[in-house]
PDB file of N, CA and C in Angstrom:
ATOM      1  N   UNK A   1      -7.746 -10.441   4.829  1.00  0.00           N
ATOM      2  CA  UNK A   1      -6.928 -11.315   3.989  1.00  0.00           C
ATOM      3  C   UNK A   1      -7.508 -11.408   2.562  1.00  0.00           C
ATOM      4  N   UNK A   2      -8.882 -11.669   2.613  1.00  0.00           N
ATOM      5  CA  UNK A   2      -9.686 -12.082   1.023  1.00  0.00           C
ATOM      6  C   UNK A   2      -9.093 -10.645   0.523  1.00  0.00           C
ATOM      7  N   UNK A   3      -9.543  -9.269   1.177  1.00  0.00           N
ATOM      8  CA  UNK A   3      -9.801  -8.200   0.188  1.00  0.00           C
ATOM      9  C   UNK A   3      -7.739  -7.673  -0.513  1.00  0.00           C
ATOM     10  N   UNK A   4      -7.187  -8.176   0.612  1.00  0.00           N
ATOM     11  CA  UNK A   4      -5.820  -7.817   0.153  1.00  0.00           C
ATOM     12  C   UNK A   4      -5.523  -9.054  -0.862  1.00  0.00           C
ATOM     13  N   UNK A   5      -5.491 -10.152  -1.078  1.00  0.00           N
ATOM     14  CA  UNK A   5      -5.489 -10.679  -2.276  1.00  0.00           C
ATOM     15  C   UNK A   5      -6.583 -10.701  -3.597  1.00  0.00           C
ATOM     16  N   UNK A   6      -7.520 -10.223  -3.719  1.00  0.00           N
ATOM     17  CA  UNK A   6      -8.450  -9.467  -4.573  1.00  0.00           C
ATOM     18  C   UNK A   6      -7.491  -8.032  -4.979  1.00  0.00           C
ATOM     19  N   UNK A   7      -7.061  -7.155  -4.034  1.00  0.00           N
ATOM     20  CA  UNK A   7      -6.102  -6.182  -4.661  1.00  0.00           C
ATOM     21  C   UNK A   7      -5.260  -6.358  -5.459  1.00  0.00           C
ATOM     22  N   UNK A   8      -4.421  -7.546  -4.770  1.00  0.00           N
ATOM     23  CA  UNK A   8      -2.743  -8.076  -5.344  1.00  0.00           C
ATOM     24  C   UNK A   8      -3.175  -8.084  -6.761  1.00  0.00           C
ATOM     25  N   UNK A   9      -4.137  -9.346  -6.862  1.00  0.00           N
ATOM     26  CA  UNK A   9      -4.410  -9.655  -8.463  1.00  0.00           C
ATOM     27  C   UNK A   9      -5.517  -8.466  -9.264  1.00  0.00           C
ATOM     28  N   UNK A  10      -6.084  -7.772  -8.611  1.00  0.00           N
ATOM     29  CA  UNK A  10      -6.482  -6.857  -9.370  1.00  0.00           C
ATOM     30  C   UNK A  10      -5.305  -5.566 -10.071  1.00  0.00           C
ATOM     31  N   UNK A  11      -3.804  -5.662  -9.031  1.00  0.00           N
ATOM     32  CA  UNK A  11      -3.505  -4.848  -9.702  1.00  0.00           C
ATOM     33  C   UNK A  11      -2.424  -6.392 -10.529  1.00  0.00           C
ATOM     34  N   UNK A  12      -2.355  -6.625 -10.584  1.00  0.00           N
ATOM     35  CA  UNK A  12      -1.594  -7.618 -11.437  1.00  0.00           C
ATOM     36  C   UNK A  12      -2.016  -7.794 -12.817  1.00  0.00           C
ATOM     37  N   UNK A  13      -3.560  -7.680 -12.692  1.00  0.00           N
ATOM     38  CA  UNK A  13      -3.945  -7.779 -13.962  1.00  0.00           C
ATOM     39  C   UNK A  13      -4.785  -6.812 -14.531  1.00  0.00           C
ATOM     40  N   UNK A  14      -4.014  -5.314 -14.042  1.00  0.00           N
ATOM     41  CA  UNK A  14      -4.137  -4.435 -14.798  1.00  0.00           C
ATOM     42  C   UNK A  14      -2.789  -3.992 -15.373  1.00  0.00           C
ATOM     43  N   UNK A  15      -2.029  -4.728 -14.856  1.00  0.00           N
ATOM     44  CA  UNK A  15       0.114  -4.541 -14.778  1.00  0.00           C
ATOM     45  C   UNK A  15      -0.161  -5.377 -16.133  1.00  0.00           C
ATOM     46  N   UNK A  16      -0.435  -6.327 -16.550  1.00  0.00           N
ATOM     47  CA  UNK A  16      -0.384  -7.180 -17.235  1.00  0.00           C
ATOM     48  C   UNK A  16      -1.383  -6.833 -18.656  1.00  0.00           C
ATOM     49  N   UNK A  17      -2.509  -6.272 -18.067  1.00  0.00           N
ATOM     50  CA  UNK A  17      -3.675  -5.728 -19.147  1.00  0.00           C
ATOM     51  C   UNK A  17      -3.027  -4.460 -20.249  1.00  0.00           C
ATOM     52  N   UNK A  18      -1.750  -3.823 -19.191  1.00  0.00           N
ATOM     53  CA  UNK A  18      -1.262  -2.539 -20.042  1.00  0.00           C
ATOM     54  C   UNK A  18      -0.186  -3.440 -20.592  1.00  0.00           C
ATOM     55  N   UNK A  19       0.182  -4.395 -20.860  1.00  0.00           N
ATOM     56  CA  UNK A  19       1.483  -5.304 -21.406  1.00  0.00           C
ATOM     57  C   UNK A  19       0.368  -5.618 -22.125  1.00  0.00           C
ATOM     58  N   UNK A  20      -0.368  -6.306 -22.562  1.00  0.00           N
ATOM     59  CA  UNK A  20      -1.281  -6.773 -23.276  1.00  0.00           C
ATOM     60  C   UNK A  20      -1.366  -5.691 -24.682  1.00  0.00           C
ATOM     61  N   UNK A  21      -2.043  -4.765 -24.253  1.00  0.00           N
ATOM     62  CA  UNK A  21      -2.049  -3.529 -25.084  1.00  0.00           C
ATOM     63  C   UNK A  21      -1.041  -3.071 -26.161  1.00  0.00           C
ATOM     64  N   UNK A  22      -0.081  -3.549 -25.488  1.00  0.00           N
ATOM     65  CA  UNK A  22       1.339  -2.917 -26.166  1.00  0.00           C
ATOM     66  C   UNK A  22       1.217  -4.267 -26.913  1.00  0.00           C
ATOM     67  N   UNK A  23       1.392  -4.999 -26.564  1.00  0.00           N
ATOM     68  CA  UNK A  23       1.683  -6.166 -27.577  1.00  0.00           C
ATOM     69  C   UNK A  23       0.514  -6.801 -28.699  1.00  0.00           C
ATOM     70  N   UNK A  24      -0.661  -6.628 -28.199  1.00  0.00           N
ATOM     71  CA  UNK A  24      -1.552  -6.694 -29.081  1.00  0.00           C
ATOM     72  C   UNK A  24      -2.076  -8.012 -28.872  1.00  0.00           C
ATOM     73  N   UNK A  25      -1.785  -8.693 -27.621  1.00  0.00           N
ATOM     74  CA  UNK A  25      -2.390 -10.298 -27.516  1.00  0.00           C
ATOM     75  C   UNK A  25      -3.742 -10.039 -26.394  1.00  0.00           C
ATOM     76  N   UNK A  26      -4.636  -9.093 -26.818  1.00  0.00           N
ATOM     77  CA  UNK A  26      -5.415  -9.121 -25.474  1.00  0.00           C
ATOM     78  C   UNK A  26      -6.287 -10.464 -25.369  1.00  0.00           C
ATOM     79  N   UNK A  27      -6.512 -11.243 -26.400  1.00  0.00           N
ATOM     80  CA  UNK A  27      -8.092 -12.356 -26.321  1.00  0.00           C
ATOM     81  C   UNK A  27      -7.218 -13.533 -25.237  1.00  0.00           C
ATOM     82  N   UNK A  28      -6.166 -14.364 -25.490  1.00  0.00           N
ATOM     83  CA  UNK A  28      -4.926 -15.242 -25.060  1.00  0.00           C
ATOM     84  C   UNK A  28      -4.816 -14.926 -23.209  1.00  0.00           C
ATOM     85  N   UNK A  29      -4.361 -13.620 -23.565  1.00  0.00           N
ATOM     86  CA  UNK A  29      -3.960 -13.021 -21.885  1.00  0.00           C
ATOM     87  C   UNK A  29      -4.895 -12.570 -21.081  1.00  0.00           C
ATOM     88  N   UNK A  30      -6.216 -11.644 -21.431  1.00  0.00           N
ATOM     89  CA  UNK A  30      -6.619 -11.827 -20.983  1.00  0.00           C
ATOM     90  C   UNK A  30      -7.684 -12.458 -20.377  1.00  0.00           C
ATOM     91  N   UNK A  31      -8.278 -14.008 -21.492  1.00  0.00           N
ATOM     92  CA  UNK A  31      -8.507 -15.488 -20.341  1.00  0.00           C
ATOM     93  C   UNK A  31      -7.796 -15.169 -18.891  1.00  0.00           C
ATOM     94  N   UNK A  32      -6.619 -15.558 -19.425  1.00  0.00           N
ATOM     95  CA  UNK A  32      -5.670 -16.006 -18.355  1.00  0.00           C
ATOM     96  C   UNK A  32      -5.338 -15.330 -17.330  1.00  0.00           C
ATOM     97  N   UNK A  33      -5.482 -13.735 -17.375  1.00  0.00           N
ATOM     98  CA  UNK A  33      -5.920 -13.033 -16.011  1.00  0.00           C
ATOM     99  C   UNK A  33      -6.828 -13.010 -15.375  1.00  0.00           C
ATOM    100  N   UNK A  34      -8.122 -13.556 -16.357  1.00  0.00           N
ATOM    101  CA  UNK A  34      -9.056 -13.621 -15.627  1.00  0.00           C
ATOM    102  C   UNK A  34      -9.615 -15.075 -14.822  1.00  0.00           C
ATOM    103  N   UNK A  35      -8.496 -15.808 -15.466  1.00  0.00           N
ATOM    104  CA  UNK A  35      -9.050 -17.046 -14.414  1.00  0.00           C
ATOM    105  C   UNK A  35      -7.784 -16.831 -13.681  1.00  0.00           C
ATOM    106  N   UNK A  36      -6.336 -16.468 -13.181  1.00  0.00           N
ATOM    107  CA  UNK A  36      -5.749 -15.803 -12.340  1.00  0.00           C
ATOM    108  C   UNK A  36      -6.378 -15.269 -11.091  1.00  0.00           C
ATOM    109  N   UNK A  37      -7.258 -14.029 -11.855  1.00  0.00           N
ATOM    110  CA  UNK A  37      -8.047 -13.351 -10.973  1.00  0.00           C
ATOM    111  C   UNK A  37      -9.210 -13.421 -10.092  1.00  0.00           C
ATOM    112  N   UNK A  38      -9.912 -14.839 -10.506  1.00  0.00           N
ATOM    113  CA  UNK A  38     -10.837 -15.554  -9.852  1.00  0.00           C
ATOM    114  C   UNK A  38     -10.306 -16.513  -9.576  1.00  0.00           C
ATOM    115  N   UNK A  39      -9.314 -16.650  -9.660  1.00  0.00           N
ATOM    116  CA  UNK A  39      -8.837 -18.140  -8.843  1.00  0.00           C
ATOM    117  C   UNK A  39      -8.334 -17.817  -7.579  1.00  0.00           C
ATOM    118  N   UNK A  40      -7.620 -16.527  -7.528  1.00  0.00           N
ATOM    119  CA  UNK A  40      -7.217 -15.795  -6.554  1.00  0.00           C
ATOM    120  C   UNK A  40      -8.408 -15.100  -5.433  1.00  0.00           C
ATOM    121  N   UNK A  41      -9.089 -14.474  -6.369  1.00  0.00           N
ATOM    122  CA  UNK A  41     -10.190 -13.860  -5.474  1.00  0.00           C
ATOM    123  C   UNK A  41     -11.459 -15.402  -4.897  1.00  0.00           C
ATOM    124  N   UNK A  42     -11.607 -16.225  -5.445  1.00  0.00           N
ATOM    125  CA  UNK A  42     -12.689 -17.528  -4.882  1.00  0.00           C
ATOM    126  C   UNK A  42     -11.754 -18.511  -3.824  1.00  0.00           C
ATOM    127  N   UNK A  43      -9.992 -18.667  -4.169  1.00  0.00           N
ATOM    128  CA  UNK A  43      -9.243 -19.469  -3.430  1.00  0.00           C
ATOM    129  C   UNK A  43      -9.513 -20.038  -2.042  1.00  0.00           C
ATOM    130  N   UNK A  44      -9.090 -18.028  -1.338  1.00  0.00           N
ATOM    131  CA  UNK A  44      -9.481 -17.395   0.105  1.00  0.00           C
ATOM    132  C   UNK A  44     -10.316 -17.992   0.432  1.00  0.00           C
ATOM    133  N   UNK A  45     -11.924 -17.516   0.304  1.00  0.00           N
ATOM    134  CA  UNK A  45     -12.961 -17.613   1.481  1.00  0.00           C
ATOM    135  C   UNK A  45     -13.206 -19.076   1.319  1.00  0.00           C
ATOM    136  N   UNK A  46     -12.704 -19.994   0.362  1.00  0.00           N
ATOM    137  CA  UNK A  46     -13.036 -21.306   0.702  1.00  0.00           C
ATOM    138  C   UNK A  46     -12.607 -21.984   1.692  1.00  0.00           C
ATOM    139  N   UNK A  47     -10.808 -21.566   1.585  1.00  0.00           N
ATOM    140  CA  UNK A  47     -10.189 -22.141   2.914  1.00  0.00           C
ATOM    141  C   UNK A  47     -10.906 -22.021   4.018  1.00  0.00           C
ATOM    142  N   UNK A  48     -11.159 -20.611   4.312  1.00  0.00           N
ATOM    143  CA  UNK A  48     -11.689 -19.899   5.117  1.00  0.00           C
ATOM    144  C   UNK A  48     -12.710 -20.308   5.979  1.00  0.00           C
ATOM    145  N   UNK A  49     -13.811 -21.406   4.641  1.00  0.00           N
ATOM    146  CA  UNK A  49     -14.815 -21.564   5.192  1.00  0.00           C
ATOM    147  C   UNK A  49     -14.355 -23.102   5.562  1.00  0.00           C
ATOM    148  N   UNK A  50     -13.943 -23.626   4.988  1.00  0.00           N
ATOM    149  CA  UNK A  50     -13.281 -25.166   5.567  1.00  0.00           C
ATOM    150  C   UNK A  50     -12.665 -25.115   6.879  1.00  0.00           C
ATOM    151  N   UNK A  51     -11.803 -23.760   7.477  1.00  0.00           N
ATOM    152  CA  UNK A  51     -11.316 -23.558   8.443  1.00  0.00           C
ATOM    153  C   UNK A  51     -12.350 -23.382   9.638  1.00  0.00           C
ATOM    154  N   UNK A  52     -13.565 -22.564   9.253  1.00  0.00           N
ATOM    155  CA  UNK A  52     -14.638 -22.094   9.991  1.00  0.00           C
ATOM    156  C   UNK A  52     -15.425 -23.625  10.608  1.00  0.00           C
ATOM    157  N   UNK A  53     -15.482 -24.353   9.686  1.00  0.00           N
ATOM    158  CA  UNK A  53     -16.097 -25.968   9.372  1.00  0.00           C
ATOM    159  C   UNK A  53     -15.222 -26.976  10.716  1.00  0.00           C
ATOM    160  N   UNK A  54     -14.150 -26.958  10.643  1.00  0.00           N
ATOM    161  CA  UNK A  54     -13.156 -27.845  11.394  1.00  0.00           C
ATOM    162  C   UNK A  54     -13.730 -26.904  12.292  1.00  0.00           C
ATOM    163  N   UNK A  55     -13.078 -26.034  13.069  1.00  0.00           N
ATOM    164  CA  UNK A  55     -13.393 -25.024  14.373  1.00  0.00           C
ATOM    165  C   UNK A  55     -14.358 -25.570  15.050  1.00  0.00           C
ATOM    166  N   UNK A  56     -15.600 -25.201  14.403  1.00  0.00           N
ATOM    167  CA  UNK A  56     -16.975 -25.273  14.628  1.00  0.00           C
ATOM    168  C   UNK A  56     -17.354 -27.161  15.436  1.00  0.00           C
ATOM    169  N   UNK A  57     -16.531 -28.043  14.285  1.00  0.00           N
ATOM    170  CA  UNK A  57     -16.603 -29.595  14.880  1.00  0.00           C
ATOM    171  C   UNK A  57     -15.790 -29.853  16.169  1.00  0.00           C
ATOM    172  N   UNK A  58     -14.812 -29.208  16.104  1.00  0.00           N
ATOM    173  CA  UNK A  58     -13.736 -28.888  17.802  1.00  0.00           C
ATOM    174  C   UNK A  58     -14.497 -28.198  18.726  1.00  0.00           C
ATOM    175  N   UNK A  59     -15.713 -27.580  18.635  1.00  0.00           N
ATOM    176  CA  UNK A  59     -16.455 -26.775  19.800  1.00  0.00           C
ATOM    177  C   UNK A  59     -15.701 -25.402  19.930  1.00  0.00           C
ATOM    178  N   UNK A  60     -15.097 -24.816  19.414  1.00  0.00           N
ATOM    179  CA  UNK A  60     -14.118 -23.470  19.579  1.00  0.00           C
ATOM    180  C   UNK A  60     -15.123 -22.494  19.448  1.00  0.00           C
TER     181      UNK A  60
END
């Protein structure tokens, strides 16, 4: 799950990095892919580990 959403937004914000280019706004956009892109890629394993956390207090 983590590594397929690390893909999604990695290619998103290279989809977006070549729009950038053309338009000439790279400093603006790409912030904003890059907290996109770590917001996306850090999101995952937190749930993950909150999920692992509950489990673990249920005895599973």
């Amino acid at each position: 799950m983590v590594d397929g959403t690390r893909a999604v937004g990695t290619k998103v914000s290279i989809a977006v990095a070549e729009k950038v280019r053309k338009e000439g706004q790279v400093a603006i956009e790409g912030v904003i892919i890059l907290v996109i892109a770590l917001g996306l890629s850090s999101y995952r394993p937190k749930t993950e580990i909150i999920m692992l956390h509950k489990e673990r207090r249920r005895g599973l």
